[in-house]
Protein backbone atom coordinates (compact mmCIF):
# COMPACT_ATOMS: atom_id res chain seq x y z
CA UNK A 1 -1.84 -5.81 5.58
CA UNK A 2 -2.08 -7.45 1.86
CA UNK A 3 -5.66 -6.45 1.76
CA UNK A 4 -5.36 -3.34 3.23
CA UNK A 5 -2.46 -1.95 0.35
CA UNK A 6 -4.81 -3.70 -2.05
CA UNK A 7 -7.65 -1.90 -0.82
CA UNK A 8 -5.38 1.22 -1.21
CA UNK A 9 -4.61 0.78 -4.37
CA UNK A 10 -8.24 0.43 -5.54
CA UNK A 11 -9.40 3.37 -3.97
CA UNK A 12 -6.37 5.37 -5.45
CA UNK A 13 -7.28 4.18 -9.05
CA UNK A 14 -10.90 4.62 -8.63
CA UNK A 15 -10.33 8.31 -7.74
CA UNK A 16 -8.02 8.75 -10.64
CA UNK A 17 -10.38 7.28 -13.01
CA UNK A 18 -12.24 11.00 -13.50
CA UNK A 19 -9.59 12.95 -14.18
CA UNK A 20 -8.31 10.74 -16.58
CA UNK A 21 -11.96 10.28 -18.49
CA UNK A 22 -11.47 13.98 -20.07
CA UNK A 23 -8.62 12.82 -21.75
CA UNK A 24 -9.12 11.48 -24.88
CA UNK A 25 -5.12 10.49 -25.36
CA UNK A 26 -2.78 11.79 -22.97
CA UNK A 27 0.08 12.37 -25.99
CA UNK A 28 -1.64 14.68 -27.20
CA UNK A 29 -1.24 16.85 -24.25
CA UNK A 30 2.79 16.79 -25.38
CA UNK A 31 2.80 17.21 -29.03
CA UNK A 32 6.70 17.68 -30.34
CA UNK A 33 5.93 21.45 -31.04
CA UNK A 34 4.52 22.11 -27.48
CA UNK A 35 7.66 20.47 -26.47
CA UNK A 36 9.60 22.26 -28.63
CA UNK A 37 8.03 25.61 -27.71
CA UNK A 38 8.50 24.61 -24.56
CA UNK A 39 12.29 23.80 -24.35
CA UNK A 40 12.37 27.22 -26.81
CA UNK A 41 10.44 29.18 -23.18
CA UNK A 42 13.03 27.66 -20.80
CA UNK A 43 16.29 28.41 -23.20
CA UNK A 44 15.19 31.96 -23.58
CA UNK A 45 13.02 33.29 -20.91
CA UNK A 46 15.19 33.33 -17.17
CA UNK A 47 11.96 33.26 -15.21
CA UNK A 48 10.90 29.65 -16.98
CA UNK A 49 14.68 28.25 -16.89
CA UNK A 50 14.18 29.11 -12.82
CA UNK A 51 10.77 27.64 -12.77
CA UNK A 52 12.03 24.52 -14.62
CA UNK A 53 15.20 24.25 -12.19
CA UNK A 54 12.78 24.67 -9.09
CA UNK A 55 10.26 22.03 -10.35
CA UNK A 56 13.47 19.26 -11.15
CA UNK A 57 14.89 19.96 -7.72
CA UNK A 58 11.24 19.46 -6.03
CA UNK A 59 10.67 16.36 -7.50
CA UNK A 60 14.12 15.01 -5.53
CA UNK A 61 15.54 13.65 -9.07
CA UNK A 62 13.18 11.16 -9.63
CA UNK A 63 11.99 10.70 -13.50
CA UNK A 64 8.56 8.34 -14.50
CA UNK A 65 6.59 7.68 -16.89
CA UNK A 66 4.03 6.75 -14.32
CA UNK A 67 0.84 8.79 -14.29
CA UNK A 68 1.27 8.97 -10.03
CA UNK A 69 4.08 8.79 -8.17
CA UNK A 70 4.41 8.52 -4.27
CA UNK A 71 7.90 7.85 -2.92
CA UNK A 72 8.29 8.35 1.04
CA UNK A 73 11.67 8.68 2.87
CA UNK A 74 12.26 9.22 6.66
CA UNK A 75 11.96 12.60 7.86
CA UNK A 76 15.58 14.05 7.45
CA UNK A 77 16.62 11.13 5.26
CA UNK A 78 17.79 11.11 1.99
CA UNK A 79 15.11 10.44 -1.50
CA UNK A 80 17.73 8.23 -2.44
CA UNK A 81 16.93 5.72 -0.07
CA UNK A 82 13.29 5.40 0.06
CA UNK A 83 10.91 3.38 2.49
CA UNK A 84 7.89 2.69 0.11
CA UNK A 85 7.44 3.61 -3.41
CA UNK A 86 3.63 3.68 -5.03
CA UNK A 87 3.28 3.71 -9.07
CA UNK A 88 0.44 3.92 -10.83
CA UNK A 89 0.11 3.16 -14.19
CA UNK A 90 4.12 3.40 -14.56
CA UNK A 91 7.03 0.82 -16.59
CA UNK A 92 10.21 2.81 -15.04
CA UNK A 93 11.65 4.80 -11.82
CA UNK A 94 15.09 6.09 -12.00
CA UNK A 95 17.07 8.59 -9.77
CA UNK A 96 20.19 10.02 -11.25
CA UNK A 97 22.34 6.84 -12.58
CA UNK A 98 19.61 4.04 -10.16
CA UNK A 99 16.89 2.40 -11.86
CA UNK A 100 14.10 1.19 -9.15
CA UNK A 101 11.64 0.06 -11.18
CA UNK A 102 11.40 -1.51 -14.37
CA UNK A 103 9.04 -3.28 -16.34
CA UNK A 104 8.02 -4.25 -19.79
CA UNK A 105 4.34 -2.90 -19.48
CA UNK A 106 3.12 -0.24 -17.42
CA UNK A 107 1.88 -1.68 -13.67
CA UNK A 108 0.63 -0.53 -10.37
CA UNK A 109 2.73 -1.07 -7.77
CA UNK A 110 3.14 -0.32 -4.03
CA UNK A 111 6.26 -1.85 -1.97
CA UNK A 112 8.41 -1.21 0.82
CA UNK A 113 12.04 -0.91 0.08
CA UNK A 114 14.44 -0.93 2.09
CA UNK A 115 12.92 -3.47 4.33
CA UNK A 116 15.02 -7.13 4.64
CA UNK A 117 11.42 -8.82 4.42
CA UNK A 118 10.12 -6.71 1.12
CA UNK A 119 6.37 -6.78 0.48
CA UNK A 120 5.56 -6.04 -3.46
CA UNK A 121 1.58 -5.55 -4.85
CA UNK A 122 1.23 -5.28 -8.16
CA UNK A 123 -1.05 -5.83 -10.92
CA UNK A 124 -1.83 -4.06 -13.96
CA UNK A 125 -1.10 -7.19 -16.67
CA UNK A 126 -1.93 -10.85 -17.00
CA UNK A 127 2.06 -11.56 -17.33
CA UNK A 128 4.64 -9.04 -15.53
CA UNK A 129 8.22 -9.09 -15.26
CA UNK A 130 9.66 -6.43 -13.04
CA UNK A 131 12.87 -5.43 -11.74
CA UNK A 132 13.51 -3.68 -8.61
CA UNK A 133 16.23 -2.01 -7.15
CA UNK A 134 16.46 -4.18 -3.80
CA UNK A 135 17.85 -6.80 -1.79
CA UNK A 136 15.07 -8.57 0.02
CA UNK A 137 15.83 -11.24 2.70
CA UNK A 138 12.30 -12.75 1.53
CA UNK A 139 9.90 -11.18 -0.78
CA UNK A 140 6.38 -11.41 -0.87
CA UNK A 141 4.45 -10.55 -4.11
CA UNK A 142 0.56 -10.33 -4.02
CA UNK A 143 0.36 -12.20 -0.53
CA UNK A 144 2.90 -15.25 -2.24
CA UNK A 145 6.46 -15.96 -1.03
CA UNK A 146 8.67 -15.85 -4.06
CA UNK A 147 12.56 -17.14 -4.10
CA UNK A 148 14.66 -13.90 -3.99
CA UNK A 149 17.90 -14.00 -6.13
CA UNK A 150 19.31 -10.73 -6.17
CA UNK A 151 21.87 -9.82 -9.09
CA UNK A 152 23.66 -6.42 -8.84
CA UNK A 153 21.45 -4.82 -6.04
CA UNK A 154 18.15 -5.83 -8.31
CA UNK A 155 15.21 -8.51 -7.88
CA UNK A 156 13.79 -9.70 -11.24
CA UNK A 157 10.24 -10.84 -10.48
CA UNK A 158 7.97 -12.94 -13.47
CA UNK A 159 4.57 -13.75 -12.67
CA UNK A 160 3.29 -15.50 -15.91
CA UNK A 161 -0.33 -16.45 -14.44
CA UNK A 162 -3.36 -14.97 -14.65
CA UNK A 163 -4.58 -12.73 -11.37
């Protein structure tokens, strides 16, 4: 199963890597004046503030700064309590008030949730710490059993070794 997310994950990035190739610097796309005259649309134009509202209430709540986001949830359950979550390229997932990811650096990560044995890939940096919202009976982090010590509903996970 290791292999197989891995696998996944390499395949995801590798189809990315196109889109992304036209981009010389992805900030650019978001200069503070587009933003501004963007925020400036929404405030005054009823058919943007709708379009805006739409678009937040599609995307469940969640907020990233990852460049792909996957989150799944049983059919008829609630985005707040997800089964797996994929990032690519992403430091931070928070819904409302709940962080679920957090990192220092930006990573690639797939991992089931709400699972009591949690599986976590990731990679993306030579040294990672993470936090995840979570409270794993065991955890498993790139095929290795880590100790789980969950504080507050979150697993801090350092890997300080070269992958």
């Amino acid at each position: 199963m290791t292999r197989r997310l891995t696998l996944y994950i390499i395949l995801l990035l590798a189809a990315t890597l196109p889109a992304a190739a036209g981009i010389r610097h992805p900030g650019l796309l978001f200069t503070p004046e587009k933003v501004a005259a963007a925020k400036a649309r929404i405030a005054t134009d009823p058919a943007q503030a709708d379009a805006w509202k739409s678009i937040r209430k599609e995307a469940d709540g969640w907020t990233t700064d990852a460049y792909m986001l996957a989150v799944s949830y049983p059919k008829g359950g609630s985005a707040a309590d997800p089964e797996r979550i994929f990032i690519n390229y992403g430091s931070s997932l928070r819904r409302g008030d709940n962080v679920y990811f957090s990192s220092l650096s930006k990573l690639n990560a797939v991992y089931n949730c709400g699972e009591p044995d949690m599986e976590l890939e990731v990679n993306g940096q030579p040294r990672i710490n993470l936090t995840i919202k979570a409270e794993p009976e065991t955890l498993t982090v790139n095929g290795k059993t880590y100790p789980t010590v969950a504080k507050d509903g979150k697993v801090t996970i350092k890997i300080h070794e070269r992958q």
